[in-house]
N, C-alpha and C. Protein backbone atom coordinates (compact mmCIF):
# COMPACT_ATOMS: atom_id res chain seq x y z
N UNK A 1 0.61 13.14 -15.63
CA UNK A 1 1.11 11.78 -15.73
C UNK A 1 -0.07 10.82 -15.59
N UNK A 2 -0.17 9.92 -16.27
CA UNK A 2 -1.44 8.85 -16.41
C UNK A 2 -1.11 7.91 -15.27
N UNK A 3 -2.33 7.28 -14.97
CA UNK A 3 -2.25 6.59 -13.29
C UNK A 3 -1.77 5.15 -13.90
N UNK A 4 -1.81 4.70 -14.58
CA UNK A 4 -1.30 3.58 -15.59
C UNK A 4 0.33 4.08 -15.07
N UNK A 5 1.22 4.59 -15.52
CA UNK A 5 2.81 5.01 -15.56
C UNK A 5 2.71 5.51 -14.21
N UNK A 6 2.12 5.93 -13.07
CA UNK A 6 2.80 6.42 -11.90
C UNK A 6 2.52 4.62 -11.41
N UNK A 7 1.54 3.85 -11.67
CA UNK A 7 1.54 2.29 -10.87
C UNK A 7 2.72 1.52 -11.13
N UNK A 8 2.94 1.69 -12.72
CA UNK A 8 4.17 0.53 -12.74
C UNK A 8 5.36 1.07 -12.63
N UNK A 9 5.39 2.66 -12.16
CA UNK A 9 6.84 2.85 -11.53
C UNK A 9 6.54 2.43 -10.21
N UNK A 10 5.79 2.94 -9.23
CA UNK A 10 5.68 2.27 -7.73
C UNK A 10 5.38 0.85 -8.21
N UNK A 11 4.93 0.33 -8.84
CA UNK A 11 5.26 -1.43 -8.18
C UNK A 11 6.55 -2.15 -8.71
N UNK A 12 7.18 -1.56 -9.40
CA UNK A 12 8.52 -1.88 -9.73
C UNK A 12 9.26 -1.40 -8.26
N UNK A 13 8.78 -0.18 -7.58
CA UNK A 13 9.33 0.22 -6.19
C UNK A 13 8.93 -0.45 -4.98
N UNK A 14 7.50 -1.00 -5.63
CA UNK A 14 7.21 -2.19 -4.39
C UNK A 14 8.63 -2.78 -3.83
N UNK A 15 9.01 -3.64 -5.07
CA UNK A 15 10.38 -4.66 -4.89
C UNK A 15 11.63 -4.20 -3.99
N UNK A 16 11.69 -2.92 -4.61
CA UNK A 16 12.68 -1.80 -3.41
C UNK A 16 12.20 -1.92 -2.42
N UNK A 17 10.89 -1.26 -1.74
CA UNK A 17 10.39 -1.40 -0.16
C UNK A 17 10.02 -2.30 0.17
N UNK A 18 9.97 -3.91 -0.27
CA UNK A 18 9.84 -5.07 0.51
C UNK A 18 11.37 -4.91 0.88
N UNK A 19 12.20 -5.30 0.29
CA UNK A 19 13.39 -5.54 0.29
C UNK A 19 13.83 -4.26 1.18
N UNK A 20 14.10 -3.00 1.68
CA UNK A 20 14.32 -2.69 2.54
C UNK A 20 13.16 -2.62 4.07
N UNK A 21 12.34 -2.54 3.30
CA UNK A 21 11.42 -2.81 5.12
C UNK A 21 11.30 -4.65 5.66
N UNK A 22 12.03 -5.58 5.04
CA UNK A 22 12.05 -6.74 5.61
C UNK A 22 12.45 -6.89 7.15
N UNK A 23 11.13 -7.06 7.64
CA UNK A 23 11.31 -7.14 9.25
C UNK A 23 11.12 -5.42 9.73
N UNK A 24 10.74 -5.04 9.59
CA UNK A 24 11.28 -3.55 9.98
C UNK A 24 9.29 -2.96 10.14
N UNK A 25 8.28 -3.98 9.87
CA UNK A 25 7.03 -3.93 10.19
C UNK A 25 6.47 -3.29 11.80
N UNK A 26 5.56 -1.91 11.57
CA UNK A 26 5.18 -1.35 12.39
C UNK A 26 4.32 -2.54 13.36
N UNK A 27 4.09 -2.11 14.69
CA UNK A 27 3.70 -2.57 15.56
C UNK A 27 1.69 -2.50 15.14
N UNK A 28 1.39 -3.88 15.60
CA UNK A 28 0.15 -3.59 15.42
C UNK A 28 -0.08 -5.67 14.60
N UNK A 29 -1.49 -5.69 14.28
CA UNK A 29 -1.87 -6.93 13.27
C UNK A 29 -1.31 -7.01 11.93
N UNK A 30 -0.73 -7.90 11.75
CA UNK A 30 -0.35 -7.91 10.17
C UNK A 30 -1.12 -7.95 9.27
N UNK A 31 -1.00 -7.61 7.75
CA UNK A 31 -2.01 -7.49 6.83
C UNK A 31 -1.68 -9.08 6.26
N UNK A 32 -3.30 -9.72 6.51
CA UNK A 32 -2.93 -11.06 5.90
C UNK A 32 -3.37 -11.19 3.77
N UNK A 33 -3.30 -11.65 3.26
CA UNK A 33 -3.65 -12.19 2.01
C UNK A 33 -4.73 -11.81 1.69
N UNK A 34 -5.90 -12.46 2.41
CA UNK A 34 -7.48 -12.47 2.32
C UNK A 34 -8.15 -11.23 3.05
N UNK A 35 -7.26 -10.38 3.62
CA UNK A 35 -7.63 -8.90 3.74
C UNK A 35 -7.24 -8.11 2.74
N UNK A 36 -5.98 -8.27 1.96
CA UNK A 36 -5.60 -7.52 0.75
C UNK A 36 -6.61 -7.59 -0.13
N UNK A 37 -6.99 -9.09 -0.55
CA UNK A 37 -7.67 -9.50 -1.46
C UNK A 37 -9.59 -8.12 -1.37
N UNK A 38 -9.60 -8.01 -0.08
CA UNK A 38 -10.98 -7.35 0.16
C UNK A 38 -11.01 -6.24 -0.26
N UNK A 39 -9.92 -5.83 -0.31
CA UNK A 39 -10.06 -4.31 -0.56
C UNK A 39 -9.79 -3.99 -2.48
N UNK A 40 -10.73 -3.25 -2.62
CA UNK A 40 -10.67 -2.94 -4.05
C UNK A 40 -10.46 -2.04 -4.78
N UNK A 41 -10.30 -1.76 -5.84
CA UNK A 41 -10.05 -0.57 -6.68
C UNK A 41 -11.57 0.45 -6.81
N UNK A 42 -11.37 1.75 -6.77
CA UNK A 42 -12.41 2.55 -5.95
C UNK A 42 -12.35 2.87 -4.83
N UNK A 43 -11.79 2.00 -3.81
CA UNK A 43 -12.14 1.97 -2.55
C UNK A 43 -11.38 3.36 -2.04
N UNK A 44 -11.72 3.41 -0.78
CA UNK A 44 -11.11 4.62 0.20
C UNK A 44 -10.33 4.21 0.71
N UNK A 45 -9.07 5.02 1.61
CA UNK A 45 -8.20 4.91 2.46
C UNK A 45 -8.60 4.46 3.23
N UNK A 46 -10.14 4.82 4.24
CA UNK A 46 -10.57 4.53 4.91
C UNK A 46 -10.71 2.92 5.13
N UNK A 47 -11.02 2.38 3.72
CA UNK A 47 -11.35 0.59 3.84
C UNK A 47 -10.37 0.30 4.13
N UNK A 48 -8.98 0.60 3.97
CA UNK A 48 -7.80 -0.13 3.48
C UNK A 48 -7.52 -0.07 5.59
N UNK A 49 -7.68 1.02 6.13
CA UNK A 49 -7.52 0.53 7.38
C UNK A 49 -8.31 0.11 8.09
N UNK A 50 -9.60 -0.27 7.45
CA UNK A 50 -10.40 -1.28 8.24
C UNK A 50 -9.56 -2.76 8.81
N UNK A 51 -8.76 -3.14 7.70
CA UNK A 51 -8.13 -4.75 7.28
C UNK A 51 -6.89 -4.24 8.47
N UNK A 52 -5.94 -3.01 7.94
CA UNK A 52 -4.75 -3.01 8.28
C UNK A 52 -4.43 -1.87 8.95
N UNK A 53 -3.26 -2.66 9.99
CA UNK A 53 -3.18 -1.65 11.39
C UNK A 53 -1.32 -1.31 10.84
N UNK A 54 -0.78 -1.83 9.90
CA UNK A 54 0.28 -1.77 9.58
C UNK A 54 0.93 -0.95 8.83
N UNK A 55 0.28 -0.04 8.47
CA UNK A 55 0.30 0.95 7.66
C UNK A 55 1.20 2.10 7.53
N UNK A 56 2.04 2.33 6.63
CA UNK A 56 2.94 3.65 6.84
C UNK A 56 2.88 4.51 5.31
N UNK A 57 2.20 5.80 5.21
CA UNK A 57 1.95 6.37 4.14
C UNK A 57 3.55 7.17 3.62
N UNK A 58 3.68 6.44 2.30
CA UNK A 58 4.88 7.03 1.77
C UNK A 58 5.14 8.25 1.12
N UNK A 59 6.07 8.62 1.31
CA UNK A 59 6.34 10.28 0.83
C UNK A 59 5.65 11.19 2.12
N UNK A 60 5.38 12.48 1.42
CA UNK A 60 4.91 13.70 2.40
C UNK A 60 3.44 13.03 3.31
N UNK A 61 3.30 13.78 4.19
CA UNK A 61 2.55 13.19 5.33
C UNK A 61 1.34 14.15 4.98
N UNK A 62 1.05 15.21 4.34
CA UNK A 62 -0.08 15.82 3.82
C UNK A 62 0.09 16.36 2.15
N UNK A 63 -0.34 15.68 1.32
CA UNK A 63 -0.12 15.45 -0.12
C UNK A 63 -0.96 16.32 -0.56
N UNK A 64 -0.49 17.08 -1.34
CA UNK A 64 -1.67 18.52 -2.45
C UNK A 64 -2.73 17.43 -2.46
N UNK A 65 -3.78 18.58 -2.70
CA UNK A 65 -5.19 17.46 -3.11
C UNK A 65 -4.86 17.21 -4.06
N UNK A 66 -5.62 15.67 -4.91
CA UNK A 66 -5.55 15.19 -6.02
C UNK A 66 -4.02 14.18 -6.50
N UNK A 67 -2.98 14.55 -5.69
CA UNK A 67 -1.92 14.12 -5.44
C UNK A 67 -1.78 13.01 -5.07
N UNK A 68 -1.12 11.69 -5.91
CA UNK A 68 -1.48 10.41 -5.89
C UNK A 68 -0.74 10.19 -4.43
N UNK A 69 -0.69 9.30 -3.74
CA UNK A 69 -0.36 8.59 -2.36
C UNK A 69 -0.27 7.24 -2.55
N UNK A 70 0.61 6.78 -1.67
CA UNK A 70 0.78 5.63 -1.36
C UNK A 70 1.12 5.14 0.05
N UNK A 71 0.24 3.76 0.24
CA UNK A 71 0.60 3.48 1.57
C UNK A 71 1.24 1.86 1.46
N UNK A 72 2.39 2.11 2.55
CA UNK A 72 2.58 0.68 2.28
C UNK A 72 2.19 -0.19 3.39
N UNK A 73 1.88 -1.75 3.44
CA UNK A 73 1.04 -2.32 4.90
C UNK A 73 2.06 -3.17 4.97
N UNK A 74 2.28 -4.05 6.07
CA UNK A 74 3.39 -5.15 6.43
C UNK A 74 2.20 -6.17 6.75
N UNK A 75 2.95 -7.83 6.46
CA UNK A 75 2.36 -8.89 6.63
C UNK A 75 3.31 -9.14 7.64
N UNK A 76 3.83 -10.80 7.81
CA UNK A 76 4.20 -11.19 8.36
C UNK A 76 5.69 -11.63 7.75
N UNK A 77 6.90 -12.15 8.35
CA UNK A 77 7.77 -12.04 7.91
C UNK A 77 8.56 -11.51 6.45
N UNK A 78 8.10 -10.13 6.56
CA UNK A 78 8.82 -8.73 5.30
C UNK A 78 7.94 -9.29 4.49
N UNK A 79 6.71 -9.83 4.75
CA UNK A 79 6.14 -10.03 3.17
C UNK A 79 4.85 -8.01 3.54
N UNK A 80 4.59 -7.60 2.13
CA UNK A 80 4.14 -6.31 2.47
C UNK A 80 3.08 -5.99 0.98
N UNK A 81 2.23 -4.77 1.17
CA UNK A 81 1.36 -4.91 0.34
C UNK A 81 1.47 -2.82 0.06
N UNK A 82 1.53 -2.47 -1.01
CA UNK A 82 1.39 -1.41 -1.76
C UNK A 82 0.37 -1.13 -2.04
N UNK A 83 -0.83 0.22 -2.01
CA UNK A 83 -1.74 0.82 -2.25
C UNK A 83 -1.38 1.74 -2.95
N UNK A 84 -2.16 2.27 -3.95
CA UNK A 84 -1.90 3.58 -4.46
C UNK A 84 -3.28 4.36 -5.01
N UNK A 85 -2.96 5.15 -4.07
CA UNK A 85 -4.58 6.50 -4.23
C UNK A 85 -4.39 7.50 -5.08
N UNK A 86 -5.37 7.93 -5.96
CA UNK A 86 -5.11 9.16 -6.37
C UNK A 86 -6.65 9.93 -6.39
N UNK A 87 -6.89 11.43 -5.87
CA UNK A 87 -7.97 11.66 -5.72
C UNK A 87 -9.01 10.76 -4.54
N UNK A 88 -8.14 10.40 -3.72
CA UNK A 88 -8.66 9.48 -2.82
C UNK A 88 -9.16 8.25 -2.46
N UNK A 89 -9.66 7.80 -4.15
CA UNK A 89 -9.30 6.88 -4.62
C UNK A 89 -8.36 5.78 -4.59
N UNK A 90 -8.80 4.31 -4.36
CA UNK A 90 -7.33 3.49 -4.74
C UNK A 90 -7.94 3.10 -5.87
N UNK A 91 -6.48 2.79 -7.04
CA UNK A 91 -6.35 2.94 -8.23
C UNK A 91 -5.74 1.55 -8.93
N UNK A 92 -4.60 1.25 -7.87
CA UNK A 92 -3.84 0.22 -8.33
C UNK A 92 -3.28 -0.35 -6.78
N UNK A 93 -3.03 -1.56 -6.24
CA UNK A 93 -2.39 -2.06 -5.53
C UNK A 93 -1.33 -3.48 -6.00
N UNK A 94 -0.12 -3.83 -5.11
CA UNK A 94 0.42 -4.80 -5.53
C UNK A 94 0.89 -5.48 -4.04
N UNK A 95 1.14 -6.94 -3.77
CA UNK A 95 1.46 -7.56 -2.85
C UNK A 95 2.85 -8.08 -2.87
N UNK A 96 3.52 -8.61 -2.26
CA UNK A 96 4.61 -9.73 -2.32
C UNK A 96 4.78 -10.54 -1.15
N UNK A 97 4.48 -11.35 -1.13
CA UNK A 97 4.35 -12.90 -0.12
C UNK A 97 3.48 -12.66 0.96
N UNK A 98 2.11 -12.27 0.95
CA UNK A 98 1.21 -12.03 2.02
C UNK A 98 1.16 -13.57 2.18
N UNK A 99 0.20 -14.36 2.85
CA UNK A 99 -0.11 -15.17 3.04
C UNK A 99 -1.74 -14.83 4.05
């Protein structure tokens, strides 16, 4: 499956997991706007929790290698931000109402 078609099915699913994790944000700093904004395509998992302590990786909790991942981060009131790794790699991310 091309990383193009696994992104715009998860960010069409973004809309699903804002909309059920509204308010429902792990304990810890929220992911603001201008920390999303830092993190880039290439980057590691590792950067993405430099910014964010909010983090909950979706699906299986140890993914075949090469096996795309996704993590999702919480802002502040249900607004939340989507990562998506593949090969360890992030590839594609999407936001909805960070601030």
């Amino acid at each position: 499956m091309k990383k193009s078609a696994i992104a715009g099915g998860c960010v069409l699913g973004l809309l699903v997991i804002a909309g059920a994790c509204k308010g429902s944000a792990t304990a810890g700093d929220p992911l603001t706007l201008a920390e999303y904004q830092k993190i880039k395509a290439g980057s590691s998992a590792e950067t993405l929790f430099r910014y964010a302590t909010t983090c909950q990786q979706d699906g299986e909790t140890q993914p075949a290698d090469g096996y795309p991942t996704t993590w999702t981060c919480f802002g502040t009131d249900g607004s939340s931000a989507v990562f998506f790794y593949s090969e360890g790699e992030l590839f594609s991310k999407a936001q909805s109402g960070l601030v």
